[in-house]
C-alpha atoms as a PDB file:
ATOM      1  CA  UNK A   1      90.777  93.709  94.582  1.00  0.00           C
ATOM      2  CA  UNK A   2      89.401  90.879  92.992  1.00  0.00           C
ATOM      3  CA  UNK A   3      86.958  90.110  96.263  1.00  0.00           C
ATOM      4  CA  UNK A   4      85.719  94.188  96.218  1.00  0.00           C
ATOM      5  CA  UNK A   5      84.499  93.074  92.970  1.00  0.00           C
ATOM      6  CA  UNK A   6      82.951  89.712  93.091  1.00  0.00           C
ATOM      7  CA  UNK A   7      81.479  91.643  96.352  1.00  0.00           C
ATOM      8  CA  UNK A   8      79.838  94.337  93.880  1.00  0.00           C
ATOM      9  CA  UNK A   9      77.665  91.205  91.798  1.00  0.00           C
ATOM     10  CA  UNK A  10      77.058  89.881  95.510  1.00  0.00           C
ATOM     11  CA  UNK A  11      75.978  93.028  96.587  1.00  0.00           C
ATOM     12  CA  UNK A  12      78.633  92.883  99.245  1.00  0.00           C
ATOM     13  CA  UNK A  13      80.353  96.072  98.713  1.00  0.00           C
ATOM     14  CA  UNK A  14      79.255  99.202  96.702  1.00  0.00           C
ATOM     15  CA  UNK A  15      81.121 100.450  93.462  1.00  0.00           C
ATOM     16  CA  UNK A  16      82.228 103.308  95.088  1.00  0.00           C
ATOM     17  CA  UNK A  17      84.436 100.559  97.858  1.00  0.00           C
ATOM     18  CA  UNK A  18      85.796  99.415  94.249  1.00  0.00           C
ATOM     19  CA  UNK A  19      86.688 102.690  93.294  1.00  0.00           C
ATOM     20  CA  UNK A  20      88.264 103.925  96.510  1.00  0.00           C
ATOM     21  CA  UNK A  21      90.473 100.609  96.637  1.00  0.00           C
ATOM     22  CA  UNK A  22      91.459 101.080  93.054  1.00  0.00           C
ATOM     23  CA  UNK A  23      92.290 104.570  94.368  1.00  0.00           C
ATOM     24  CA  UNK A  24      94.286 103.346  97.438  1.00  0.00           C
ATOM     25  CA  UNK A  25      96.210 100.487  95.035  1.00  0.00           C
ATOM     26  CA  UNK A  26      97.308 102.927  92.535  1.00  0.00           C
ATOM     27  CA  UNK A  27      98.487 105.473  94.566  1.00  0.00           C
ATOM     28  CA  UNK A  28     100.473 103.004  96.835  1.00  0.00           C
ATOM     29  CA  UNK A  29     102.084 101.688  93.286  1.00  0.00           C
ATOM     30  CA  UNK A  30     102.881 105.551  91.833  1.00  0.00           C
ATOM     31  CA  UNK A  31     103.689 106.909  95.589  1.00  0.00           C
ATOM     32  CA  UNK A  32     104.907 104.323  97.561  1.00  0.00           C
ATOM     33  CA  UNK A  33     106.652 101.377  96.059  1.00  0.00           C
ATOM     34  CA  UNK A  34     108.782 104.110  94.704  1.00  0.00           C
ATOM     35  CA  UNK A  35     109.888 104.978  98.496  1.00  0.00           C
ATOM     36  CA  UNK A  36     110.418 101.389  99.007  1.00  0.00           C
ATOM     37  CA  UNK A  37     112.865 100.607  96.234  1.00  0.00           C
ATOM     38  CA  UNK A  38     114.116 104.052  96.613  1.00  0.00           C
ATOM     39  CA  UNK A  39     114.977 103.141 100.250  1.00  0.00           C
ATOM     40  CA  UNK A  40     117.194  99.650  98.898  1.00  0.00           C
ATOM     41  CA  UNK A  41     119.074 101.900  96.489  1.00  0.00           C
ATOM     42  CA  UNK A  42     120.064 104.791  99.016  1.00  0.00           C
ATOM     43  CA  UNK A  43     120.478 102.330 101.795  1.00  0.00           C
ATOM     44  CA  UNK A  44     123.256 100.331  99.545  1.00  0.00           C
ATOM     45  CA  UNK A  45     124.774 103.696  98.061  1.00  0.00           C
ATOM     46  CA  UNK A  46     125.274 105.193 102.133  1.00  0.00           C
ATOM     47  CA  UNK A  47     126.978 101.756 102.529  1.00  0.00           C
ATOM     48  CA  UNK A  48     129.580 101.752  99.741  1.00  0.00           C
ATOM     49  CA  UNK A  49     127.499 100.434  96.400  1.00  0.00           C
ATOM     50  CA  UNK A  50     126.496 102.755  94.145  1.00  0.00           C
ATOM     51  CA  UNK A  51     125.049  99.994  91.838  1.00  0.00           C
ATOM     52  CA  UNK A  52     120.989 101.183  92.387  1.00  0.00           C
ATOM     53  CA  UNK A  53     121.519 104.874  92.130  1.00  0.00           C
ATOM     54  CA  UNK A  54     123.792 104.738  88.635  1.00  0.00           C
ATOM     55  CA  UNK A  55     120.769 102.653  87.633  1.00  0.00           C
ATOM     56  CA  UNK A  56     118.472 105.407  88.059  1.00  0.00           C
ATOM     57  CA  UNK A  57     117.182 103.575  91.174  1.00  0.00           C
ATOM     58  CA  UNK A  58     116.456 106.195  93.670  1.00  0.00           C
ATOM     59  CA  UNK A  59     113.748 107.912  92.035  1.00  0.00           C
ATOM     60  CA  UNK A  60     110.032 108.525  93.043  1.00  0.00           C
ATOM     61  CA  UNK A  61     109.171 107.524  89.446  1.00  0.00           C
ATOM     62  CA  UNK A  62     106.865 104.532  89.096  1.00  0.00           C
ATOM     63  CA  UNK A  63     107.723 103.886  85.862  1.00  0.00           C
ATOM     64  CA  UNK A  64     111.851 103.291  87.064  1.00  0.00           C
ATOM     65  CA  UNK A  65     111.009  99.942  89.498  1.00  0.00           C
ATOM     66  CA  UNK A  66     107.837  98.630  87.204  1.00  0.00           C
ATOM     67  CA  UNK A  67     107.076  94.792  87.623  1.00  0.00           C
ATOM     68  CA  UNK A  68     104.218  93.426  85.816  1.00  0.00           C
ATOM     69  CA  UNK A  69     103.873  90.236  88.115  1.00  0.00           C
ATOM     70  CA  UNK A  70     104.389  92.204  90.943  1.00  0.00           C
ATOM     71  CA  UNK A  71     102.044  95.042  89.760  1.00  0.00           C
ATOM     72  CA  UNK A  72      99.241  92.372  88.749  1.00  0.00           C
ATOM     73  CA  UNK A  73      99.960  90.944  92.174  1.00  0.00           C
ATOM     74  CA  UNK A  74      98.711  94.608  93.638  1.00  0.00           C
ATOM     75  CA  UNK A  75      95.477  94.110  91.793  1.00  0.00           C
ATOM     76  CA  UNK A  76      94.424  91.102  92.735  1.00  0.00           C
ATOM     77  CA  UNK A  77      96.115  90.522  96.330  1.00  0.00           C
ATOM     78  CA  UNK A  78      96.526  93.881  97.552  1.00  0.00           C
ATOM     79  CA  UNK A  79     100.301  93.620  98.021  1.00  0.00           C
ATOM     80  CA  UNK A  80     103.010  92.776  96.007  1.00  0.00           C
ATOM     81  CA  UNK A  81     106.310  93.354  94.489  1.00  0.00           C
ATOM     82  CA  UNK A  82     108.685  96.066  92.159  1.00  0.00           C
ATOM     83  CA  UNK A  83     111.856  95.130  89.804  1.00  0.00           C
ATOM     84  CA  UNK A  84     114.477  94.038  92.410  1.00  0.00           C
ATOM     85  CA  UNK A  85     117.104  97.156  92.950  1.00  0.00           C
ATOM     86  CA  UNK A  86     120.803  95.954  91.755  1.00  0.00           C
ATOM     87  CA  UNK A  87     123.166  94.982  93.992  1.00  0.00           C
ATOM     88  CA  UNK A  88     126.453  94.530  94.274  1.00  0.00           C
ATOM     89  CA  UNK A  89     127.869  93.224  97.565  1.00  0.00           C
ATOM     90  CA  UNK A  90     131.253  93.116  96.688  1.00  0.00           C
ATOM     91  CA  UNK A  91     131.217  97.041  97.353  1.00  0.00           C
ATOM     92  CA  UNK A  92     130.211  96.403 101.130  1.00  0.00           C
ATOM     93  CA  UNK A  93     132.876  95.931 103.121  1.00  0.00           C
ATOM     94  CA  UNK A  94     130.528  93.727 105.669  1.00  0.00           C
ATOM     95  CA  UNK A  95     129.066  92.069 103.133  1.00  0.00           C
ATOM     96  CA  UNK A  96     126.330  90.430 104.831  1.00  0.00           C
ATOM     97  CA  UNK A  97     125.422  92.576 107.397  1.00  0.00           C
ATOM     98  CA  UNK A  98     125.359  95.522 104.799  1.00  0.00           C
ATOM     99  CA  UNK A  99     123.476  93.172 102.433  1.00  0.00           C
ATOM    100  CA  UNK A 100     120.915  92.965 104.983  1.00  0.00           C
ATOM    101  CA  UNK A 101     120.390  96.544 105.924  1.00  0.00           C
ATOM    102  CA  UNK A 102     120.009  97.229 101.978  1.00  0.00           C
ATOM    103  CA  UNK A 103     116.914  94.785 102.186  1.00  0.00           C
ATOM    104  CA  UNK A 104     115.709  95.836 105.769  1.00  0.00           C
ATOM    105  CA  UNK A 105     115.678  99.522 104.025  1.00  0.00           C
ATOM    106  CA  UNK A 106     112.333  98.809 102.051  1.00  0.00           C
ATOM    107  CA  UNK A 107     109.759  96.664 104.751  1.00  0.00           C
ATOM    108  CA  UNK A 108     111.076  99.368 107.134  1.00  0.00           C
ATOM    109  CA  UNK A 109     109.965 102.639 104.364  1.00  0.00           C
ATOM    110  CA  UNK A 110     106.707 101.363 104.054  1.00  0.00           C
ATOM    111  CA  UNK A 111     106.029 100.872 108.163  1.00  0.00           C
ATOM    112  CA  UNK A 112     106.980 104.268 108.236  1.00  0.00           C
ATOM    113  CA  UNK A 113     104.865 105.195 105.560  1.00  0.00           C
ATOM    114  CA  UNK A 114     102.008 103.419 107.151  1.00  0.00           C
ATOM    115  CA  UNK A 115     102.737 105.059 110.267  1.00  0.00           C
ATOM    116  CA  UNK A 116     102.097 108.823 108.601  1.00  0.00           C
ATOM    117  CA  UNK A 117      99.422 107.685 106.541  1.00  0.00           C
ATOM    118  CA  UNK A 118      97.752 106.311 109.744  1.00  0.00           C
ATOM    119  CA  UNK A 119      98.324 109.443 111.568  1.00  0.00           C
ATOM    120  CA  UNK A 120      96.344 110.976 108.597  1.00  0.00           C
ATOM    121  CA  UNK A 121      93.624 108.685 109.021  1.00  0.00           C
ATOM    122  CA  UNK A 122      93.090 109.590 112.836  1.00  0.00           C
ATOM    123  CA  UNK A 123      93.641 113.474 111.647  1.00  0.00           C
ATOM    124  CA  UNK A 124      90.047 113.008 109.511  1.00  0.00           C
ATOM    125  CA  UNK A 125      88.268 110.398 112.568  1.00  0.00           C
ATOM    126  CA  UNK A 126      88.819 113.254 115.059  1.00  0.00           C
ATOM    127  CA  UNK A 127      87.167 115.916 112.823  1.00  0.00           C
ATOM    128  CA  UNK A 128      84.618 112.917 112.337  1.00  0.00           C
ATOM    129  CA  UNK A 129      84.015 112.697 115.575  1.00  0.00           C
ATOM    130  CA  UNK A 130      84.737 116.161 117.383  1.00  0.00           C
ATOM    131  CA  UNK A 131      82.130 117.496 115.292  1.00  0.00           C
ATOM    132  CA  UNK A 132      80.038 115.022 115.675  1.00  0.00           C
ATOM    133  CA  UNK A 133      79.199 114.973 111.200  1.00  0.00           C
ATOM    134  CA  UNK A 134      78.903 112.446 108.362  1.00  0.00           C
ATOM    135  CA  UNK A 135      81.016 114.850 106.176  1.00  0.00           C
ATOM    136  CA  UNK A 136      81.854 113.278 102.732  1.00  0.00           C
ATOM    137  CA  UNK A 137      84.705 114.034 102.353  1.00  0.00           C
ATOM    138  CA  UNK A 138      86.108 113.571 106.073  1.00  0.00           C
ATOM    139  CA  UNK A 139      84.607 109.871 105.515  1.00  0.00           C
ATOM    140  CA  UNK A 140      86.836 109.105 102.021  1.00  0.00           C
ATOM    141  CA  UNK A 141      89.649 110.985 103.845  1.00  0.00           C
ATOM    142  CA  UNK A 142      89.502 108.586 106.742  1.00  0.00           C
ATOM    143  CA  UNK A 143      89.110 105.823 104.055  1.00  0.00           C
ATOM    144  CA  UNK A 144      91.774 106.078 102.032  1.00  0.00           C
ATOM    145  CA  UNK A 145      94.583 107.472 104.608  1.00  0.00           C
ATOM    146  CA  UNK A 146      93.356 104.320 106.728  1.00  0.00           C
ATOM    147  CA  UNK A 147      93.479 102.190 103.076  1.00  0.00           C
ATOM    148  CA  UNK A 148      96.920 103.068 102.575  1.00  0.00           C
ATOM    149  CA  UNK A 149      98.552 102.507 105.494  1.00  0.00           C
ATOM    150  CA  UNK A 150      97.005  98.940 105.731  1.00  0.00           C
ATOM    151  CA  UNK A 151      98.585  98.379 102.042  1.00  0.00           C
ATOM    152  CA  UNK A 152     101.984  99.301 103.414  1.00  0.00           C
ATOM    153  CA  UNK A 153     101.556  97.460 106.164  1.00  0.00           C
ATOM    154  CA  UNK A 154     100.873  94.290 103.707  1.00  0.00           C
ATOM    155  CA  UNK A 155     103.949  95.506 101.638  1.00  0.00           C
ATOM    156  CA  UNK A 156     106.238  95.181 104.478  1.00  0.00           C
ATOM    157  CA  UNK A 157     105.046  91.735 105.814  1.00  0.00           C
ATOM    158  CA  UNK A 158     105.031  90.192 102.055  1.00  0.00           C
ATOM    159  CA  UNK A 159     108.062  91.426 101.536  1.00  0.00           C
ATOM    160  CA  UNK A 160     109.970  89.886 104.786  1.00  0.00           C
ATOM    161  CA  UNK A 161     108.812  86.507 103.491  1.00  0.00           C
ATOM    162  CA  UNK A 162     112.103  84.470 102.867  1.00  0.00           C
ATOM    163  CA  UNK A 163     111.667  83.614  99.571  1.00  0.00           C
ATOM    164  CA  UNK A 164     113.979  84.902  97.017  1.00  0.00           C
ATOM    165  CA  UNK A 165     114.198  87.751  95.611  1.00  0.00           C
ATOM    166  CA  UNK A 166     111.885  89.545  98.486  1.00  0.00           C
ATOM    167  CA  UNK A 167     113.831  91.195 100.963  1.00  0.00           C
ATOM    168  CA  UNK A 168     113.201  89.150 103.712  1.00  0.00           C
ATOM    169  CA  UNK A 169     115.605  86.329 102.180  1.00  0.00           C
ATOM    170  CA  UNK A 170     118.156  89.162 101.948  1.00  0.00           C
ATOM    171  CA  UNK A 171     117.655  89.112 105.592  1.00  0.00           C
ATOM    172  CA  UNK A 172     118.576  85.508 106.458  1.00  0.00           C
ATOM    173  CA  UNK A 173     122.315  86.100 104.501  1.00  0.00           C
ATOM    174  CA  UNK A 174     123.047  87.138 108.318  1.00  0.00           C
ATOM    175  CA  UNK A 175     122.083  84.008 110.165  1.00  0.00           C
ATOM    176  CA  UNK A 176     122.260  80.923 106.627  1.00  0.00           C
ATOM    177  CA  UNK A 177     126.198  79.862 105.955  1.00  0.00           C
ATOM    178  CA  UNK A 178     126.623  80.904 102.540  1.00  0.00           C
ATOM    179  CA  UNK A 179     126.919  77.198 100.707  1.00  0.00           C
ATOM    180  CA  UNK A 180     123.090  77.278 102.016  1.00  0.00           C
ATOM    181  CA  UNK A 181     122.076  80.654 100.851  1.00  0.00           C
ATOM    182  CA  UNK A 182     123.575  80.754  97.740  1.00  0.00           C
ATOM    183  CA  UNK A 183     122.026  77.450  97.069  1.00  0.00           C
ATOM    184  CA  UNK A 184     118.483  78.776  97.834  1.00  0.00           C
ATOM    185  CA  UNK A 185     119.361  81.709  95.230  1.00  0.00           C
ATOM    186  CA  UNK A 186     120.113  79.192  92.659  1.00  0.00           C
ATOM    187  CA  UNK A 187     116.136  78.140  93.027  1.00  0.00           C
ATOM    188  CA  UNK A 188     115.032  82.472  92.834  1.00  0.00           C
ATOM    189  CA  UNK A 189     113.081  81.060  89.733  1.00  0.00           C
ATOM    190  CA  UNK A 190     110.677  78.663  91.300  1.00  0.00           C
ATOM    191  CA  UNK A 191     110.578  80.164  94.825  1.00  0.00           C
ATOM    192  CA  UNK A 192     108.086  83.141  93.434  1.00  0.00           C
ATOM    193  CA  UNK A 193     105.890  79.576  91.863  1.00  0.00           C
ATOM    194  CA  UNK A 194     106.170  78.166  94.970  1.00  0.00           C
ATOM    195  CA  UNK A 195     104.694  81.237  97.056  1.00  0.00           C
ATOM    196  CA  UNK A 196     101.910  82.017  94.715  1.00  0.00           C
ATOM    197  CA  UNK A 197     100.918  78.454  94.978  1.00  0.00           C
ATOM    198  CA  UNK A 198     100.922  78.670  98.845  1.00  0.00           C
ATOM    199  CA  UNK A 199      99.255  82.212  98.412  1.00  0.00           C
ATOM    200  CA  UNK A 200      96.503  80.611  96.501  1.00  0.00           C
ATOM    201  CA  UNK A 201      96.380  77.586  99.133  1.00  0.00           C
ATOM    202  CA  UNK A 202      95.687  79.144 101.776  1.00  0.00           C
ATOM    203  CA  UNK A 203      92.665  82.076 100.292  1.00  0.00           C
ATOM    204  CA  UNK A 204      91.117  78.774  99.596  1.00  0.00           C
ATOM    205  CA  UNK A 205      91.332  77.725 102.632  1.00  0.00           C
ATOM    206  CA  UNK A 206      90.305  81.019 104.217  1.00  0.00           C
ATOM    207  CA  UNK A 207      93.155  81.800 106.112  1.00  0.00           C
ATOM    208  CA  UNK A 208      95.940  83.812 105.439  1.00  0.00           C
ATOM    209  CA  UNK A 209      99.181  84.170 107.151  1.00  0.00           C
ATOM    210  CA  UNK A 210      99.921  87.556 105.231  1.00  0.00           C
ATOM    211  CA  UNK A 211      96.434  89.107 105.868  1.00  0.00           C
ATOM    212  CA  UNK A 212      96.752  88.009 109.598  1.00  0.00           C
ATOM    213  CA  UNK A 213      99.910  89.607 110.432  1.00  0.00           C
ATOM    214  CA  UNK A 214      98.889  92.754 108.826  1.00  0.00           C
ATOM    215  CA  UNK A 215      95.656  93.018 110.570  1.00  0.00           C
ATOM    216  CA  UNK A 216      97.838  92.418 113.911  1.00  0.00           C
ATOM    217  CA  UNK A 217     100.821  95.243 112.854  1.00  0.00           C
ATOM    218  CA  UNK A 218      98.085  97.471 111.378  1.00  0.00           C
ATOM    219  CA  UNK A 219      95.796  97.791 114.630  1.00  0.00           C
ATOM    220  CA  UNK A 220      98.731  97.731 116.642  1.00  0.00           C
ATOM    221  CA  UNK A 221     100.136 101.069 114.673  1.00  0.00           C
ATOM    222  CA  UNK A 222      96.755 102.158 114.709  1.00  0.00           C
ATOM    223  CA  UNK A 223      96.113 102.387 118.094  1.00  0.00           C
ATOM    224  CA  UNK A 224      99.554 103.946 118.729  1.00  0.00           C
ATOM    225  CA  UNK A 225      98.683 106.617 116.218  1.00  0.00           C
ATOM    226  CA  UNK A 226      95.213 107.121 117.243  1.00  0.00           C
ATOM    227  CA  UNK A 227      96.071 107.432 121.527  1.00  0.00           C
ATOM    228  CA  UNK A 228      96.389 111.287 121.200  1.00  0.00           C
ATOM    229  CA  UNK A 229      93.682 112.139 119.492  1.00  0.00           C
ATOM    230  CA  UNK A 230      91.421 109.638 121.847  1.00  0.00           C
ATOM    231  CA  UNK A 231      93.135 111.608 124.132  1.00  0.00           C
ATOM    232  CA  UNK A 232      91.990 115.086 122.870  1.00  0.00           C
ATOM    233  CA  UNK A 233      88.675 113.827 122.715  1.00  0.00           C
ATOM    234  CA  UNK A 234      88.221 113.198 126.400  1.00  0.00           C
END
């Protein structure tokens, strides 16, 4: 977000790419990160803890899985994080596979989310292009489908990072003995220091591990998405 408006003082990017990003980056945080922490909590309660849902966790209310940092994360990175959904894995009775499925539930919401959001997208190209017009509105449609599928995209990678608390350090309970893991938890409080710093590192340096992956998973669904209708137009 931040680049979209240094961009606008370049004369990079227009105002109205500012406002259709803010557009994209606050419906992702009202419609989607809800999904996504909705998923953890209905994932655990189908698996025996009913820890996120008496908390009010599965609920398409922003307002319910608010995180400031992670919010202000949105803003400036494009992806980030919600308040962590409860867990308790002494419910599961296989506690670390079923630990792991609880986390899996939320990268795995938002690829599917990017996958109908991308189908949108290609729904307002082939108008674009079957008719052959520079419609307006076809053209923000295309925009901002396309806009939020890459965010969810860039949800699910950032969020399979092993670093506690994202989900994908849930993941590695399956393959770390749990002296190891449960060591690594006992750092959660640093870990998030530690991965802004590398974030930070490495947009200086121009490169970006995050972006690059996303760019890779997002053409990849796009193109999957997109075959029929290239396939309509022919």
């Amino acid at each position: 977000m931040l680049s979209y408006l240094l961009g606008v003082f370049t004369g990079s990017y227009e105002m109205k790419d500012v406002i259709l990003q803010l557009c994209v980056i606050a419906f992702v945080w009202a419609c989607c990160l809800p999904v996504h922490e909705s998923a953890h909590a209905w994932m655990a309660d189908k698996l025996g803890d009913p820890t996120g849902r008496l908390k009010g966790r599965i609920s398409f209310n922003p307002l319910a899985h608010l995180s400031l940092p992670g919010t202000l994360m949105m803003l400036v990175f494009g992806f980030g994080y919600a308040k962590p959904v409860p867990v308790n894995i002494r419910n599961f009775k296989k506690r670390k596979q079923y630990f792991a499925l609880t986390a899996a539930a939320g990268p795995i919401s938002n690829l599917l989310l990017a996958i109908v959001f991308s189908l949108f997208a290609n729904v307002a190209n082939f108008f674009l292009v079957k008719n052959a017009t520079s419609n307006t509105a076809l053209i923000a449609a295309y925009q901002f489908f396309g806009g939020v599928a890459y965010v969810n995209v860039a949800l699910a990678i950032f969020n399979l990072i092993p670093f506690p608390p994202l989900d994908g350090s849930r993941l590695i309970t399956m393959v770390l003995p749990d002296e190891l893991y449960y060591k690594l938890l006992s750092y959660e409080r640093y870990t998030m220091y530690i991965l802004f710093g590398l974030i930070f590192l490495f947009n200086r340096i121009g490169f970006s591990p995050i972006g690059f992956l996303t760019r890779l998973v997002f053409g990849l669904i796009d193109k999957l998405t997109g075959l029929p209708f290239g396939l309509l137009l022919h």
